[in-house]
C-alpha atoms as a PDB file:
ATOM      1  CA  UNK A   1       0.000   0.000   0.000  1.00  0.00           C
ATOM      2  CA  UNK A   2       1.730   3.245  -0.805  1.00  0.00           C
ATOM      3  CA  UNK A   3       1.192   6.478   1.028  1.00  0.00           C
ATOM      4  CA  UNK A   4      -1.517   8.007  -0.825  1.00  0.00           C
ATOM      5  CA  UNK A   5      -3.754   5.098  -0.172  1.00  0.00           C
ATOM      6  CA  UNK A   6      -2.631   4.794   2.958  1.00  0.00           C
ATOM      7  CA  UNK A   7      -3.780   8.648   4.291  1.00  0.00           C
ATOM      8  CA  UNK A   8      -6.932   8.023   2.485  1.00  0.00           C
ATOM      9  CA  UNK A   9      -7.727   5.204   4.712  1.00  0.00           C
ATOM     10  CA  UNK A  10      -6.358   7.496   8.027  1.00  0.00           C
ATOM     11  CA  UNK A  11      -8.808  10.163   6.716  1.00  0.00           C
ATOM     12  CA  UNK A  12     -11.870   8.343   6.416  1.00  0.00           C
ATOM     13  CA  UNK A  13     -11.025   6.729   9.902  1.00  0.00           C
ATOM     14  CA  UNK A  14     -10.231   9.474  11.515  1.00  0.00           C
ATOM     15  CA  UNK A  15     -13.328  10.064  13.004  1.00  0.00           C
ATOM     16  CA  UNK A  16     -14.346   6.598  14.603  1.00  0.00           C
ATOM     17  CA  UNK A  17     -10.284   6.472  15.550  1.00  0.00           C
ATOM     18  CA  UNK A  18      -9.652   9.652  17.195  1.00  0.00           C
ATOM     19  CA  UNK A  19      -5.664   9.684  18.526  1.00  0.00           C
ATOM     20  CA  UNK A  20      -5.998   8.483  22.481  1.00  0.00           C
ATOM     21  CA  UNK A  21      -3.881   6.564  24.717  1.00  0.00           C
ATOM     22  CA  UNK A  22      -2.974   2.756  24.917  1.00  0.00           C
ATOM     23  CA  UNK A  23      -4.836   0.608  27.073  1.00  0.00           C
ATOM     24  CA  UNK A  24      -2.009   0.684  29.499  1.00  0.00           C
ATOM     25  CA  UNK A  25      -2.143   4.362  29.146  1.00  0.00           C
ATOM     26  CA  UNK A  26       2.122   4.090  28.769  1.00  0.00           C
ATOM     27  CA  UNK A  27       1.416   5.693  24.929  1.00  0.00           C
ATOM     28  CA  UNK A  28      -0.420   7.982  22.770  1.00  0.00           C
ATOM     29  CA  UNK A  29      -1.610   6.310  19.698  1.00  0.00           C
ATOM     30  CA  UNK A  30      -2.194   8.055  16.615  1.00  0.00           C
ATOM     31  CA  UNK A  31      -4.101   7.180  14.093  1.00  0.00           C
ATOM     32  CA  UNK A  32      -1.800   6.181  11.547  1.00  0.00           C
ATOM     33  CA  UNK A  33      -0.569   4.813  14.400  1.00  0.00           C
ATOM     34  CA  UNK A  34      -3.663   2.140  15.125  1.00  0.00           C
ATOM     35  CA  UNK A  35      -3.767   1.839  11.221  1.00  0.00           C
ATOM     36  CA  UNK A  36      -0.056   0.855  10.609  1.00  0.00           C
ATOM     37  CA  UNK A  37       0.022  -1.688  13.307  1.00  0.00           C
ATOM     38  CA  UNK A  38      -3.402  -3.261  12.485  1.00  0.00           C
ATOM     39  CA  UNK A  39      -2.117  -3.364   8.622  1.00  0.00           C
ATOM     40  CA  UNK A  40       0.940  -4.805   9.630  1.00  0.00           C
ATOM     41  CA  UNK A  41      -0.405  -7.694  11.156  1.00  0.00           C
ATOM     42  CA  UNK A  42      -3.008  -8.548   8.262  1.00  0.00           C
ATOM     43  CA  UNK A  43      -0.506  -8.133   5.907  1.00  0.00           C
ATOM     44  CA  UNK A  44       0.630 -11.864   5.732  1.00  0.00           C
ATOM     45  CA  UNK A  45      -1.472 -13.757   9.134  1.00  0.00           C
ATOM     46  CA  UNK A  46       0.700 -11.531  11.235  1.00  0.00           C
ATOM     47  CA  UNK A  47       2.630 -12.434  14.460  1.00  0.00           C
ATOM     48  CA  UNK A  48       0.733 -10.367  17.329  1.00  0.00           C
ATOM     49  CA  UNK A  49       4.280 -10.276  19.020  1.00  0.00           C
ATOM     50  CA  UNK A  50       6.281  -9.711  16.034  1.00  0.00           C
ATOM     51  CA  UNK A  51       3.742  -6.268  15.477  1.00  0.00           C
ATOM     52  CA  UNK A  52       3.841  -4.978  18.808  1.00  0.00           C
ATOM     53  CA  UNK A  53       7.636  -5.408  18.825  1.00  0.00           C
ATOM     54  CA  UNK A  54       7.684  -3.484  15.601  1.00  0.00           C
ATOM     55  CA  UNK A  55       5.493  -0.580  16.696  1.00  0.00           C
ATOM     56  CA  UNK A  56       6.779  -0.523  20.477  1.00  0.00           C
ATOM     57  CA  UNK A  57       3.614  -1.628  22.264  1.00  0.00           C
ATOM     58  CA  UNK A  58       2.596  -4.109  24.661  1.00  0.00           C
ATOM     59  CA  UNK A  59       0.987  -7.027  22.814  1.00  0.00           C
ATOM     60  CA  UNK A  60      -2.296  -6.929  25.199  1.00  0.00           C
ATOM     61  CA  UNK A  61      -2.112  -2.984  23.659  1.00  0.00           C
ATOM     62  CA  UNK A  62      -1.888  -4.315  20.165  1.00  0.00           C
ATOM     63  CA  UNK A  63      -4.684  -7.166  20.370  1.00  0.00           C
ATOM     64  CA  UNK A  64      -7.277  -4.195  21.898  1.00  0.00           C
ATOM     65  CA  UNK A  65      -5.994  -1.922  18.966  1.00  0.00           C
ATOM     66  CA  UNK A  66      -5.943  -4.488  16.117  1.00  0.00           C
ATOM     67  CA  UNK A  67      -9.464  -5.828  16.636  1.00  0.00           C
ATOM     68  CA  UNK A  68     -11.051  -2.052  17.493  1.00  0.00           C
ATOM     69  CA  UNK A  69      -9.210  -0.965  13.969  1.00  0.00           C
ATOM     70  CA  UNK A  70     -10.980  -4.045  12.457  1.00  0.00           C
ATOM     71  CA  UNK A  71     -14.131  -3.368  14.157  1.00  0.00           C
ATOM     72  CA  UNK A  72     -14.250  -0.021  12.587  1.00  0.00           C
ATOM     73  CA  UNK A  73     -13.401  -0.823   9.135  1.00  0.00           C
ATOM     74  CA  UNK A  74     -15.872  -3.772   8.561  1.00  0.00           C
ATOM     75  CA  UNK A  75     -18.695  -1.435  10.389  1.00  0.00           C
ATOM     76  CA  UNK A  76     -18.013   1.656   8.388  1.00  0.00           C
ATOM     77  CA  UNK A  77     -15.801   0.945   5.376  1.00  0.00           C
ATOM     78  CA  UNK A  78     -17.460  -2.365   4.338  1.00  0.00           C
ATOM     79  CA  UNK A  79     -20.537  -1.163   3.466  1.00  0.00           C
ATOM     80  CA  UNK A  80     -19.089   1.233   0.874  1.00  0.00           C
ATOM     81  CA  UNK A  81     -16.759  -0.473  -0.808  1.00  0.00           C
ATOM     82  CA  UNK A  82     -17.718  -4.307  -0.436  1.00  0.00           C
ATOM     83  CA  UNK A  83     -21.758  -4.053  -2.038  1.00  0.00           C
ATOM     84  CA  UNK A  84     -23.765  -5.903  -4.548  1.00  0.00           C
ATOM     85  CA  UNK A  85     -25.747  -3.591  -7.230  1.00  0.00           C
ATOM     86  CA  UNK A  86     -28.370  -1.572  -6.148  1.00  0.00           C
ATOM     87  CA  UNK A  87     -29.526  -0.654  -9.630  1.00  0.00           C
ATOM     88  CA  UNK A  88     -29.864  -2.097 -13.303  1.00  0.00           C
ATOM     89  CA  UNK A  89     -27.305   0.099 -14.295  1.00  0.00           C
ATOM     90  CA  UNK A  90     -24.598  -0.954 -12.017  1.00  0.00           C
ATOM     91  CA  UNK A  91     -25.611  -4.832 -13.063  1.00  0.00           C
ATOM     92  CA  UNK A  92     -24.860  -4.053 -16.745  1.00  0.00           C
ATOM     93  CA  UNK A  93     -21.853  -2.502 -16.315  1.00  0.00           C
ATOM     94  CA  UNK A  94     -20.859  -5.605 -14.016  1.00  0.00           C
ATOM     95  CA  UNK A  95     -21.837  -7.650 -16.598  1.00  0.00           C
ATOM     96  CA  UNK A  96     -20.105  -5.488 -19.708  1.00  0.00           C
ATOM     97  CA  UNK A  97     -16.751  -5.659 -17.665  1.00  0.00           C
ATOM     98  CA  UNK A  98     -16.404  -9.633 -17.086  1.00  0.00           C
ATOM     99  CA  UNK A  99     -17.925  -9.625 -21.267  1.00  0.00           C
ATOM    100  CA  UNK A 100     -14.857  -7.148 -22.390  1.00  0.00           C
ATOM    101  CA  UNK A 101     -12.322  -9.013 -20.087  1.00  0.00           C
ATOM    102  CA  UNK A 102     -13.588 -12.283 -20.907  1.00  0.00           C
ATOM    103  CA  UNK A 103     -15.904 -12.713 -23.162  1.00  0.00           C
ATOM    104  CA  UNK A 104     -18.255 -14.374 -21.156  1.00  0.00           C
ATOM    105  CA  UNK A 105     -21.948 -12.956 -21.837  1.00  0.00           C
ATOM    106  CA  UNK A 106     -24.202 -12.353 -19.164  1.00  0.00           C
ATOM    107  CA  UNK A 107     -22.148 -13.056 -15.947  1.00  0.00           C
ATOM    108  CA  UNK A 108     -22.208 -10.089 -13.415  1.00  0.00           C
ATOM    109  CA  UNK A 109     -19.394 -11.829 -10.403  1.00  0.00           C
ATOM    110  CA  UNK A 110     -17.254 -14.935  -9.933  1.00  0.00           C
ATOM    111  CA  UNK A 111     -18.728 -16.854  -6.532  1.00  0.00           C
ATOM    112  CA  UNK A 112     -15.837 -18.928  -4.663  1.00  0.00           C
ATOM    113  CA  UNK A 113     -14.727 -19.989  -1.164  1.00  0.00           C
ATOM    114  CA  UNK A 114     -11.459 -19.929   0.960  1.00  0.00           C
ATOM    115  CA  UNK A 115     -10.581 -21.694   4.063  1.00  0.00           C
ATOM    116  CA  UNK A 116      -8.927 -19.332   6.782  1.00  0.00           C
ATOM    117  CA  UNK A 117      -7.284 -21.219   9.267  1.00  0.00           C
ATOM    118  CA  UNK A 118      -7.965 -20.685  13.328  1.00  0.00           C
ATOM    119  CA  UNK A 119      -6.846 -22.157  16.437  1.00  0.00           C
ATOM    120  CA  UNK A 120      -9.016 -25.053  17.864  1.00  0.00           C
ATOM    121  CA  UNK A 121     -11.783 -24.495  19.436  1.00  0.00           C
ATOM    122  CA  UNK A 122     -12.697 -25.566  22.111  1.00  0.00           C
ATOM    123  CA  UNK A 123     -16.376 -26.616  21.554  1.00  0.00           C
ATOM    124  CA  UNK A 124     -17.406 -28.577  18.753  1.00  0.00           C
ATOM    125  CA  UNK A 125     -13.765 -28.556  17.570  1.00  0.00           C
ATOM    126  CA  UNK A 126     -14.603 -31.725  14.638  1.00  0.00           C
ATOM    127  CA  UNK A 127     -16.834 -29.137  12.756  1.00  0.00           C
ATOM    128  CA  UNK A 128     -13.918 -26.773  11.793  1.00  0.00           C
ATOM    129  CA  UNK A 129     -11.565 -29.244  10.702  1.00  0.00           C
ATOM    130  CA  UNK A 130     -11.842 -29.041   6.918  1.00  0.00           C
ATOM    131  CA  UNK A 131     -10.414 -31.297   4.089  1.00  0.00           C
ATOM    132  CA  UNK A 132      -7.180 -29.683   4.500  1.00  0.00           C
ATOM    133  CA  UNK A 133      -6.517 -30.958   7.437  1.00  0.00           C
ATOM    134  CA  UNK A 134      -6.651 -27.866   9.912  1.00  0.00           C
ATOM    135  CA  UNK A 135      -9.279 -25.822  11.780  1.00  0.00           C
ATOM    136  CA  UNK A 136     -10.785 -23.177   9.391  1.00  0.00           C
ATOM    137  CA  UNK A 137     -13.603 -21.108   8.822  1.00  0.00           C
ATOM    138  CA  UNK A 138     -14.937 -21.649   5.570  1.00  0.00           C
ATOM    139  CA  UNK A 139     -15.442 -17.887   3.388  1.00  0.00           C
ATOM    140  CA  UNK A 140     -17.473 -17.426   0.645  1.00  0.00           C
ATOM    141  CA  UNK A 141     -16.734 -14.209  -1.913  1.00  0.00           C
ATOM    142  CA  UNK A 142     -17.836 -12.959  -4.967  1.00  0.00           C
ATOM    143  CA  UNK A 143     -15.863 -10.223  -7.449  1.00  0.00           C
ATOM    144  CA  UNK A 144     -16.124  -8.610 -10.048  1.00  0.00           C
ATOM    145  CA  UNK A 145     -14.421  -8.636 -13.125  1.00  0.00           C
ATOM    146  CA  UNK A 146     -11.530  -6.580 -11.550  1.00  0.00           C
ATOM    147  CA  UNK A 147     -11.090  -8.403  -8.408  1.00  0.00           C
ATOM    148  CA  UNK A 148     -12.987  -6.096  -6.452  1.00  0.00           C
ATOM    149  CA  UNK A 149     -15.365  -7.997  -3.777  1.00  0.00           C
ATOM    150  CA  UNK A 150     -18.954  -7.976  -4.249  1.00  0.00           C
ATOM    151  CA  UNK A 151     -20.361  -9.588  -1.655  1.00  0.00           C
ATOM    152  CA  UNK A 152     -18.829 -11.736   1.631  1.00  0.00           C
ATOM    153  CA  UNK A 153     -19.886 -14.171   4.128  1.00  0.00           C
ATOM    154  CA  UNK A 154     -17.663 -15.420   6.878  1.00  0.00           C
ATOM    155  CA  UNK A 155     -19.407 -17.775   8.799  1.00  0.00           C
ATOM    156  CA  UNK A 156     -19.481 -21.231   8.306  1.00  0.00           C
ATOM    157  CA  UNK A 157     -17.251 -24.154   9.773  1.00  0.00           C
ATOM    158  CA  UNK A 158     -14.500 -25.568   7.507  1.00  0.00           C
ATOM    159  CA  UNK A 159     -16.465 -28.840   7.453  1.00  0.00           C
ATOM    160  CA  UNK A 160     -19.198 -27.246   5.675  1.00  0.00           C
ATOM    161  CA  UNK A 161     -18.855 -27.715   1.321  1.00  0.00           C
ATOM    162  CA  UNK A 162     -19.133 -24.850  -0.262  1.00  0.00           C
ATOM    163  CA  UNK A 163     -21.970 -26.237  -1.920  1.00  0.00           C
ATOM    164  CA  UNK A 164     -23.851 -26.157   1.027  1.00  0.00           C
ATOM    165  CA  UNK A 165     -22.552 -22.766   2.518  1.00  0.00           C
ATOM    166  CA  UNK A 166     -24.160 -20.785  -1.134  1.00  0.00           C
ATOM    167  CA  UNK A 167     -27.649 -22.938  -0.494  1.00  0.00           C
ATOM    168  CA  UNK A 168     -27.705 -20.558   2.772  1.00  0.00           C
ATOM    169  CA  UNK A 169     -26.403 -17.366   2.070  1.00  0.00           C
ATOM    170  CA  UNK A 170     -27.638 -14.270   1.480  1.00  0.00           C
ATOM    171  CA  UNK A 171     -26.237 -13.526  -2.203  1.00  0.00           C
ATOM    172  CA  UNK A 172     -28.818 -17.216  -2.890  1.00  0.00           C
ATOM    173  CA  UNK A 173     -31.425 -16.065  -1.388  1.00  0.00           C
ATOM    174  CA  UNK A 174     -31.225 -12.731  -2.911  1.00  0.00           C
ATOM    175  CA  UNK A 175     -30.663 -14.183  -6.424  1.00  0.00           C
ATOM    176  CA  UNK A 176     -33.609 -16.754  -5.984  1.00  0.00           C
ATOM    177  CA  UNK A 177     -36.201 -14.595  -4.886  1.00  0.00           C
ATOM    178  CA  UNK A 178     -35.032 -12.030  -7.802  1.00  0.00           C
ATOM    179  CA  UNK A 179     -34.714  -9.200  -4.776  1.00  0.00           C
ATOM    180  CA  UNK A 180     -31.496  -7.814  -6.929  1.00  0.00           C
ATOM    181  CA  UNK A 181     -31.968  -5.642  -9.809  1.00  0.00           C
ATOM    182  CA  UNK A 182     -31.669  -7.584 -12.575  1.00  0.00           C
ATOM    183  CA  UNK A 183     -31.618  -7.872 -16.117  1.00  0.00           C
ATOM    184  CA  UNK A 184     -32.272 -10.467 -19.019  1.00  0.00           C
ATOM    185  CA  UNK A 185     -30.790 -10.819 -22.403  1.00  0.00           C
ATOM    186  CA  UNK A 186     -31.452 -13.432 -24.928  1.00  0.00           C
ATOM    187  CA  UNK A 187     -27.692 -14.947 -25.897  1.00  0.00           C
ATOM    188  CA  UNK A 188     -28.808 -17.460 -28.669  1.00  0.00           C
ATOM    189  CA  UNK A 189     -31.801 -16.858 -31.263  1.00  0.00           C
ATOM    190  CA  UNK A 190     -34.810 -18.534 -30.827  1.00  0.00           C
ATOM    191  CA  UNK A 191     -33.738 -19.058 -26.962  1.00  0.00           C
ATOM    192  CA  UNK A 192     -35.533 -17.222 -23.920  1.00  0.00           C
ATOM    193  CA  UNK A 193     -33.340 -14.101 -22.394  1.00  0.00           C
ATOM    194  CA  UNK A 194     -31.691 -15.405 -19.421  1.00  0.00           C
ATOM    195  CA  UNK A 195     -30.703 -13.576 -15.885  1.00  0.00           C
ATOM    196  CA  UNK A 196     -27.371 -12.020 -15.161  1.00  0.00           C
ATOM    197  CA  UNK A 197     -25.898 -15.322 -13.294  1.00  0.00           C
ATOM    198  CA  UNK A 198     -22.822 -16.118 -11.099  1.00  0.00           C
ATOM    199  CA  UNK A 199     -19.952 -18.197 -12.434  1.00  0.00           C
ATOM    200  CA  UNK A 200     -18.452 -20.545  -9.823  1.00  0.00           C
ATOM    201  CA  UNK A 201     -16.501 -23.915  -9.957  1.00  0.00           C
ATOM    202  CA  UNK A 202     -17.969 -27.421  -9.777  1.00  0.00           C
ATOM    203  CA  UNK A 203     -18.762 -27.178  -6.275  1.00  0.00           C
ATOM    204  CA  UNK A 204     -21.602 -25.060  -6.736  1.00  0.00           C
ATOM    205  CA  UNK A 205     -25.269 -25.912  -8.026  1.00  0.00           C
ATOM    206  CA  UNK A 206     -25.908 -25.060 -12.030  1.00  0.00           C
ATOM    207  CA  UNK A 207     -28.784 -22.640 -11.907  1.00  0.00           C
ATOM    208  CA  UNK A 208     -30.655 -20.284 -13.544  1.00  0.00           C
ATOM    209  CA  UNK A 209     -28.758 -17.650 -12.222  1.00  0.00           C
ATOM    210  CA  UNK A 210     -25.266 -19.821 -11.450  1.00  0.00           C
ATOM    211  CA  UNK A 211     -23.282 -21.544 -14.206  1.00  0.00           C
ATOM    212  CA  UNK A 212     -20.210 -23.752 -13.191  1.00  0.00           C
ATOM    213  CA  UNK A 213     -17.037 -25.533 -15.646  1.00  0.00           C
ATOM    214  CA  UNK A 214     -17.999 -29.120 -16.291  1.00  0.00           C
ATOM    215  CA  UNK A 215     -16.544 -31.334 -13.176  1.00  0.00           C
ATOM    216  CA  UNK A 216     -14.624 -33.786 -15.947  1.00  0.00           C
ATOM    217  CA  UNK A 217     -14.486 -31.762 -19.334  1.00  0.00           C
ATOM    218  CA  UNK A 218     -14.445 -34.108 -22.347  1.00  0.00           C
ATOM    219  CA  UNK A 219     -15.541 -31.062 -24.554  1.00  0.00           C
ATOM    220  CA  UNK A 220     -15.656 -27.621 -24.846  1.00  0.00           C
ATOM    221  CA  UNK A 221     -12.855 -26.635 -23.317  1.00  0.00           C
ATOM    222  CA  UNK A 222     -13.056 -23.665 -24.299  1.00  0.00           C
ATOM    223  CA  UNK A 223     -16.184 -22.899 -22.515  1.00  0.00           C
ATOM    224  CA  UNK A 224     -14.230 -24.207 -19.486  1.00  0.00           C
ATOM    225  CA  UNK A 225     -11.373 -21.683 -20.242  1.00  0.00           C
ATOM    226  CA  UNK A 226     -13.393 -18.694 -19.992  1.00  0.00           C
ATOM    227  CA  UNK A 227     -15.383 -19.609 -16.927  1.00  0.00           C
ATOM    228  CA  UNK A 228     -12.109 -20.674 -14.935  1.00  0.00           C
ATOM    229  CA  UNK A 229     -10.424 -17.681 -16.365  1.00  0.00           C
ATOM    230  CA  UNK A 230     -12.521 -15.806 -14.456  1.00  0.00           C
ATOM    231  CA  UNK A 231     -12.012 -17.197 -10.981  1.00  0.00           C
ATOM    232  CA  UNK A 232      -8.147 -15.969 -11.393  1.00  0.00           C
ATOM    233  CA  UNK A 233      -9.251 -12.559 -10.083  1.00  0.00           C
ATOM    234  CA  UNK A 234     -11.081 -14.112  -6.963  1.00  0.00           C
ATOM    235  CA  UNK A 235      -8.405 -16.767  -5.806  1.00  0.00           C
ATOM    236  CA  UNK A 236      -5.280 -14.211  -6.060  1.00  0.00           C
ATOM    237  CA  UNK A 237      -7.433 -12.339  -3.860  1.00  0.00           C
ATOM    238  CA  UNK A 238      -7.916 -15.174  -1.427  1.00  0.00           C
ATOM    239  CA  UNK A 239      -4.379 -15.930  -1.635  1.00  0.00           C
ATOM    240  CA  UNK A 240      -3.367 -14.326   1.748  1.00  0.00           C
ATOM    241  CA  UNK A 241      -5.984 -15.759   3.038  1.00  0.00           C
ATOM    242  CA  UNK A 242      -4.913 -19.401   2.385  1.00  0.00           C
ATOM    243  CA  UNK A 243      -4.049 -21.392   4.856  1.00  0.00           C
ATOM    244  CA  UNK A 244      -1.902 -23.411   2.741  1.00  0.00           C
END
């Protein structure tokens, strides 16, 4: 993140993270202050020590400041910037970007999940285990056609398929019960117009408004190609997030 972005985030902050002092009341934080160190430890599943060595604070001072900073941001910044379209306009130009990047027609977002890994729990610990072998909370996204998120739900067990996490979220229910604005074009003559859809991977259900790459491809690759091409976006995004 370079400087300019970086202010821009102190300046829209700056008024849910006014400067105060540490918990231990041994320092005055600044804002950039709180932002830095909370940045710092996202940056690559940060060390909670290895942060408050780096920014001179207690690490009881750092936890407290890390998860208020986080608080903050996914109360006030999340809303703006991480939103599904609230108009017909902003679903065609979802749609015309993945069509000019891709060349897939009628596709507004690219639906996928990630595994972030946590300590064991203490209750139920079996139902966060997941298939790669650690504790994890299983994420479902969805982007647009230049990796920005759309939509995010962080909820579910890493036991749970991703299959099964979609069937209950919000973006389905939304989607089923047409409740986003949406819009219908007929791709092939002599065909009804179909809904802007989703494109996810095998794991998902093929719906009216979901399409997914065939699970063993003996043809049409190249209908393959385009859909996988467009989960790129979404898994360099969930890259840091990876457990792996």
């Amino acid at each position: 993140m370079d400087r300019i972005v970086f202010m821009k985030l102190v300046d829209e902050l700056y008024p849910y993270l006014r400067p105060g002092r540490s918990p231990r009341g041994d320092d005055v934080l600044s804002v950039e202050k709180q932002i830095g160190m909370t940045l710092y430890y996202l940056k690559d599943q940060g060390s909670l020590y290895m942060t408050a060595n780096s920014f001179g604070v207690s690490k009881s001072t750092a936890s407290v400041v890390i998860r208020k900073v986080c608080d903050v941001i996914t109360a006030t910044r999340g809303p703006k910037y991480i939103k599904l379209p609230s108009n017909v306009k902003e679903m065609a130009t979802l749609v015309k970007g993945i069509e000019d990047k891709y060349g897939f027609p009628q596709a507004f977002g690219c639906i996928d999940g990630t595994h972030i890994e946590i300590q064991q729990l203490t209750e139920n610990p079996h139902d966060y285990y997941s298939y790669k072998q650690k504790y994890t909370i299983n994420t479902q996204a969805v982007c647009d056609w230049n990796g920005r998120f759309l939509d995010v739900e962080v909820k579910w067990p890493g036991s749970v398929q991703d299959g099964r996490v979609f069937s209950n979220s919000r973006i389905n229910r939304l989607l089923r019960e047409e409740k986003l604005p949406m819009m219908y074009k007929q791709i092939l003559p002599g065909y009804d117009k179909v809904p802007a859809t989703l494109i996810g991977d095998p794991a998902y259900p093929l719906l009216p408004y979901c399409m997914k790459e065939y699970a063993s491809p003996r043809s049409n690759e190249e209908i393959d190609e385009d859909i996988v091409s467009q989960q790129i976006a979404l898994e360099r995004l969930q890259a840091n997030n990876n457990p792996d």
